[in-house]
N, C-alpha and C. Protein backbone atom coordinates (compact mmCIF):
# COMPACT_ATOMS: atom_id res chain seq x y z
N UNK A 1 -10.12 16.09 33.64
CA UNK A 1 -9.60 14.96 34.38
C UNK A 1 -8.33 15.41 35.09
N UNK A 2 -8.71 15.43 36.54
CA UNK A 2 -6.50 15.76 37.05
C UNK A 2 -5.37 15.00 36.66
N UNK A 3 -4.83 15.65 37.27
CA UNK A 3 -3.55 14.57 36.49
C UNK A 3 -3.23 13.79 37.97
N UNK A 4 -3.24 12.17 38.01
CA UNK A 4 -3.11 11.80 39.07
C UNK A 4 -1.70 10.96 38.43
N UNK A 5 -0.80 11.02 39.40
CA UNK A 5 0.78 9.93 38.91
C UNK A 5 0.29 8.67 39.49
N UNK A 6 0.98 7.29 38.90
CA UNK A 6 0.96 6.11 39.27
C UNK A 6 -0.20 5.84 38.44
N UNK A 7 -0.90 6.29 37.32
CA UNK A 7 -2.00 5.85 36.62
C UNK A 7 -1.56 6.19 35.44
N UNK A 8 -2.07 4.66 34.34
CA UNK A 8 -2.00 4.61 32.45
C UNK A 8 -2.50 5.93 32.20
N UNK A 9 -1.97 6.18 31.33
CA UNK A 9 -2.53 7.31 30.36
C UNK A 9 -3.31 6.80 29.48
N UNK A 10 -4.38 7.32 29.09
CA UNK A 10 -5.38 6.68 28.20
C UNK A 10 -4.76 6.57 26.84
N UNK A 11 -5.37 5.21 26.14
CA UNK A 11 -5.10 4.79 25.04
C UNK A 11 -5.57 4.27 23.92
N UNK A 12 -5.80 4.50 22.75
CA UNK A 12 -6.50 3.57 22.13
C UNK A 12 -6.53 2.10 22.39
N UNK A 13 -7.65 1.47 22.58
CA UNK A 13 -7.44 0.27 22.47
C UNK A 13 -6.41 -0.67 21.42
N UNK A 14 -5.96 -1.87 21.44
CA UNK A 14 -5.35 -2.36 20.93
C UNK A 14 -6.32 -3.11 19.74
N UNK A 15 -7.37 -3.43 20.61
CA UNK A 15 -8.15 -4.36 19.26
C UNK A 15 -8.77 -3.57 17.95
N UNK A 16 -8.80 -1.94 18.48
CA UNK A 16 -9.23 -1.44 17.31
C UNK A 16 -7.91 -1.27 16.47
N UNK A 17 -7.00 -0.80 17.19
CA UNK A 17 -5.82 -0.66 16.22
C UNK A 17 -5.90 -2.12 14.76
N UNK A 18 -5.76 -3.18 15.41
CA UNK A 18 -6.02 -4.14 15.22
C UNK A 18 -6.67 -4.60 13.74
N UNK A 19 -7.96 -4.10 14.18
CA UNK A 19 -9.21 -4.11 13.20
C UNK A 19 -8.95 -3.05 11.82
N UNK A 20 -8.16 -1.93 12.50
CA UNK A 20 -7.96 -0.72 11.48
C UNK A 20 -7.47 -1.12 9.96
N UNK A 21 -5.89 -1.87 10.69
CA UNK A 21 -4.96 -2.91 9.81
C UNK A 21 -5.53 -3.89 9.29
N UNK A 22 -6.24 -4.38 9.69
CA UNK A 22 -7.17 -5.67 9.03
C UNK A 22 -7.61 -4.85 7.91
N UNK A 23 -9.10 -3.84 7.94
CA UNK A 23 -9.73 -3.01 7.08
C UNK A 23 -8.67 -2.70 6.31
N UNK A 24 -7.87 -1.96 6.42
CA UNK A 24 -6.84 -1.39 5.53
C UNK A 24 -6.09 -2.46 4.57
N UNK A 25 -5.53 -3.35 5.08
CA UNK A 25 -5.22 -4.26 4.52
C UNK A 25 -5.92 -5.35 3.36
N UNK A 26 -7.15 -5.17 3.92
CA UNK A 26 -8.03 -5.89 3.14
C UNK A 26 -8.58 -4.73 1.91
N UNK A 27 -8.58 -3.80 2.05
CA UNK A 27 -8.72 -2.96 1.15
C UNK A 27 -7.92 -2.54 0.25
N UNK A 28 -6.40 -2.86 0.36
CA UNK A 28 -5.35 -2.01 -0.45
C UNK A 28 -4.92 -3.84 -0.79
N UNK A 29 -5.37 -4.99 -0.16
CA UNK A 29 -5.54 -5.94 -1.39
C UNK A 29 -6.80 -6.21 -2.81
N UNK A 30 -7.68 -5.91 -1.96
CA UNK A 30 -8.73 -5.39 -3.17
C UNK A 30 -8.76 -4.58 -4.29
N UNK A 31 -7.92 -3.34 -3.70
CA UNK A 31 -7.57 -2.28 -4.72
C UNK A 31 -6.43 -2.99 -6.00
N UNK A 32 -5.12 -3.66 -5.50
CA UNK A 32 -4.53 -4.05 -5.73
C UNK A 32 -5.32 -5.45 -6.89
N UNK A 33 -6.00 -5.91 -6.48
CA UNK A 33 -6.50 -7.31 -7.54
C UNK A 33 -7.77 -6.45 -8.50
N UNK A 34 -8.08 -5.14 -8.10
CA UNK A 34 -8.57 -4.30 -8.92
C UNK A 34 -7.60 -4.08 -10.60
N UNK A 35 -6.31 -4.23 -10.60
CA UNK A 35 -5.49 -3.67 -11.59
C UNK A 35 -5.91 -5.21 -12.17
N UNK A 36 -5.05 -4.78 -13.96
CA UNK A 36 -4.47 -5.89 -14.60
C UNK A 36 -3.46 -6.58 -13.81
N UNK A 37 -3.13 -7.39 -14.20
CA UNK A 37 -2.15 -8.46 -13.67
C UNK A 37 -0.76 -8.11 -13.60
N UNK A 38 -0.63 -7.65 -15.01
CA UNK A 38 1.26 -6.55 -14.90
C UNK A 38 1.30 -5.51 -14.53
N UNK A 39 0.11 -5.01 -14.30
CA UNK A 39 1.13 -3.68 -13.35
C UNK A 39 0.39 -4.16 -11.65
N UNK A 40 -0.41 -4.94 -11.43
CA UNK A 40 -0.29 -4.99 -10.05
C UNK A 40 1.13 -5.98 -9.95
N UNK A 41 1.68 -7.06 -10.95
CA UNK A 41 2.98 -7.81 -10.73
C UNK A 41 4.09 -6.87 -10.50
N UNK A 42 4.02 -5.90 -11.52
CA UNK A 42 5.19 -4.54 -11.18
C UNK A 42 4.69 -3.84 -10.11
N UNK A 43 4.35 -3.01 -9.20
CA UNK A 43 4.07 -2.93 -8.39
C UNK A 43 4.50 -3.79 -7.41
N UNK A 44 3.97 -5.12 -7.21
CA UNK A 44 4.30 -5.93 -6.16
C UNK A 44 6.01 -6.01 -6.15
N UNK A 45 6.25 -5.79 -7.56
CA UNK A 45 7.86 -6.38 -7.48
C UNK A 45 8.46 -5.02 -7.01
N UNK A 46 8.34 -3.85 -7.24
CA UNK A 46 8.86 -2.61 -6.55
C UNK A 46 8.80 -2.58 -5.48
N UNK A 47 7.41 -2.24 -4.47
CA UNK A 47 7.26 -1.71 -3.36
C UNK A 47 7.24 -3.34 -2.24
N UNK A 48 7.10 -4.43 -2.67
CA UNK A 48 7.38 -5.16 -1.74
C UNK A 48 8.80 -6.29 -1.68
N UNK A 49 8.99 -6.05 -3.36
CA UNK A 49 10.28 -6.83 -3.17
C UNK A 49 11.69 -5.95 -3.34
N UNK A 50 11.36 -5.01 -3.51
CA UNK A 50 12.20 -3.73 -3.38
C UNK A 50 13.03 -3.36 -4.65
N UNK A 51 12.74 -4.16 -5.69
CA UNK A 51 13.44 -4.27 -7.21
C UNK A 51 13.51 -2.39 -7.57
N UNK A 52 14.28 -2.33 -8.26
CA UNK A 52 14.32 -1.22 -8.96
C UNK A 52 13.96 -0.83 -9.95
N UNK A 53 13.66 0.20 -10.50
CA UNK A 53 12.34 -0.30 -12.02
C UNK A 53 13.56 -0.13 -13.22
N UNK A 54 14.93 -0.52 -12.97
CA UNK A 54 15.67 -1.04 -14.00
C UNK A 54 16.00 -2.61 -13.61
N UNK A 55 15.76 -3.12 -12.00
CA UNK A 55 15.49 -4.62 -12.43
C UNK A 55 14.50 -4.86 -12.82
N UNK A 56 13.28 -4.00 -12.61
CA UNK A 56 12.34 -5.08 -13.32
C UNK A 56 11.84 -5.13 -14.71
N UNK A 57 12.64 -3.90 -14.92
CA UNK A 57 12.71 -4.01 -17.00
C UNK A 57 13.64 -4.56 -17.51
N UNK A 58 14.60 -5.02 -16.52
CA UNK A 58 15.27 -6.11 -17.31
C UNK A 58 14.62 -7.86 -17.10
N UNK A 59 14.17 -8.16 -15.64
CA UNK A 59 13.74 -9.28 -15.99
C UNK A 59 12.71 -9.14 -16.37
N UNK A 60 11.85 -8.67 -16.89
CA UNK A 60 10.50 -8.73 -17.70
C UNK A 60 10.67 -8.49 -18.99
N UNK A 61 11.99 -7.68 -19.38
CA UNK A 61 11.96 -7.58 -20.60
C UNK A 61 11.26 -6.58 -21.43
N UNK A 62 10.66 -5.55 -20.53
CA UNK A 62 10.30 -4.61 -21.09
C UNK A 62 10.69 -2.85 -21.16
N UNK A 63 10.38 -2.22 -21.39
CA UNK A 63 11.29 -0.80 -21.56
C UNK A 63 10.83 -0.16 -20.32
N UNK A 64 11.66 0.63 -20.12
CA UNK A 64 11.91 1.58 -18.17
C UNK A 64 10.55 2.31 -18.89
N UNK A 65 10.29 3.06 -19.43
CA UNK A 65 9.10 4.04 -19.57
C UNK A 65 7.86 3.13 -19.62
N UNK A 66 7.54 1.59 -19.60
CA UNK A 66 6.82 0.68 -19.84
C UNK A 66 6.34 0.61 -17.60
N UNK A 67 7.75 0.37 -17.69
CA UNK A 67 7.64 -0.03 -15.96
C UNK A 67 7.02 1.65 -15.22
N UNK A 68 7.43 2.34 -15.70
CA UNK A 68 6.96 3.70 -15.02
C UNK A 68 5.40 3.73 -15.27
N UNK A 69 5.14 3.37 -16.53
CA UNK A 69 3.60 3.78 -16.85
C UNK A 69 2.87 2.64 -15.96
N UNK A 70 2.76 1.52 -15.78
CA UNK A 70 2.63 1.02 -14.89
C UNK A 70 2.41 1.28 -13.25
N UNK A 71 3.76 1.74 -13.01
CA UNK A 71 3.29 1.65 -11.49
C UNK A 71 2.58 3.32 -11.59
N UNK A 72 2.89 4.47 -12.60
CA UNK A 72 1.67 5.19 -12.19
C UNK A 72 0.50 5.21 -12.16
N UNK A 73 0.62 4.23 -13.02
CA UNK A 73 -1.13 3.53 -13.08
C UNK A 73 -1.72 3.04 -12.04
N UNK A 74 -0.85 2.10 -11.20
CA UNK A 74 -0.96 1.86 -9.93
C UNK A 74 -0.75 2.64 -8.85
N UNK A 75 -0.41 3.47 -8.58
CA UNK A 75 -0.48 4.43 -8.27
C UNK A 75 -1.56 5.54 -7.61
N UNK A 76 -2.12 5.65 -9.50
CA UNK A 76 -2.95 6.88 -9.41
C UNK A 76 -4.28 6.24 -8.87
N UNK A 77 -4.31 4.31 -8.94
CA UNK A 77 -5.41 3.88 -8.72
C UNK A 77 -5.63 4.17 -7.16
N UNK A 78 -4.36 3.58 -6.18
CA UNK A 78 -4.50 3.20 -4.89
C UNK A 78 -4.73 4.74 -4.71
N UNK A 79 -4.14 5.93 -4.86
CA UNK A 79 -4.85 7.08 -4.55
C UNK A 79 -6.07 7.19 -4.42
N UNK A 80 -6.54 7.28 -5.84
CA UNK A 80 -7.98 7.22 -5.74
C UNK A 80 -9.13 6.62 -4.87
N UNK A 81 -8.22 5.41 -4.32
CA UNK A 81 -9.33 3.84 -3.74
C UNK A 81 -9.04 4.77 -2.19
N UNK A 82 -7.75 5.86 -1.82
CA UNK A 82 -7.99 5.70 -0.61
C UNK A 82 -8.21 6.99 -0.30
N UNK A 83 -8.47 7.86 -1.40
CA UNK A 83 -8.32 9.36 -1.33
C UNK A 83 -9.25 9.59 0.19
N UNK A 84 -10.75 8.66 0.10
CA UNK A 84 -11.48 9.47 1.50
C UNK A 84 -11.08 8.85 2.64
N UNK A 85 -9.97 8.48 2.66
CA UNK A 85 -9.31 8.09 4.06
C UNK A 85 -8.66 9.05 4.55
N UNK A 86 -8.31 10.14 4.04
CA UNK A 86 -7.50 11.33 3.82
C UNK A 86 -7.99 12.47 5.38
């Protein structure tokens, strides 16, 4: 193709972008309601509410090596769920 000036450069469409995030999204909530309930709750409270895993062993009340085993659990799952996206 030449290179002509005054013309878009080609682009992905927007609606697939779109659709990508949808798929993805809908998948890493699936993965996510895949776990037990406390470690997808830890999890949610780390990576989206930004807690630190010494706030959230204090308001939960449970021990820092409790909150770690957890989110590696969560973790090692969402790996797994997205490894062939890779």
């Amino acid at each position: 193709m030449p290179l002509v000036e005054n013309t878009d450069a080609p682009c992905c469409a927007k609606q697939e972008d779109r659709i990508e995030v949808e798929e993805t999204t809908g998948r890493f909530e699936a993965a996510l309601a895949q776990l037990p309930d406390k470690t997808a709750g830890i999890f949610r409270m780390n990576r989206f509410e930004k807690k630190s895993y010494r706030q959230i062993h204090q308001e939960l009340g449970i021990a820092l090596p409790t909150v770690d085993y957890h989110m590696m659990k969560a973790l090692a799952h969402l790996r797994t769920v997205f490894a062939d996206c890779a």
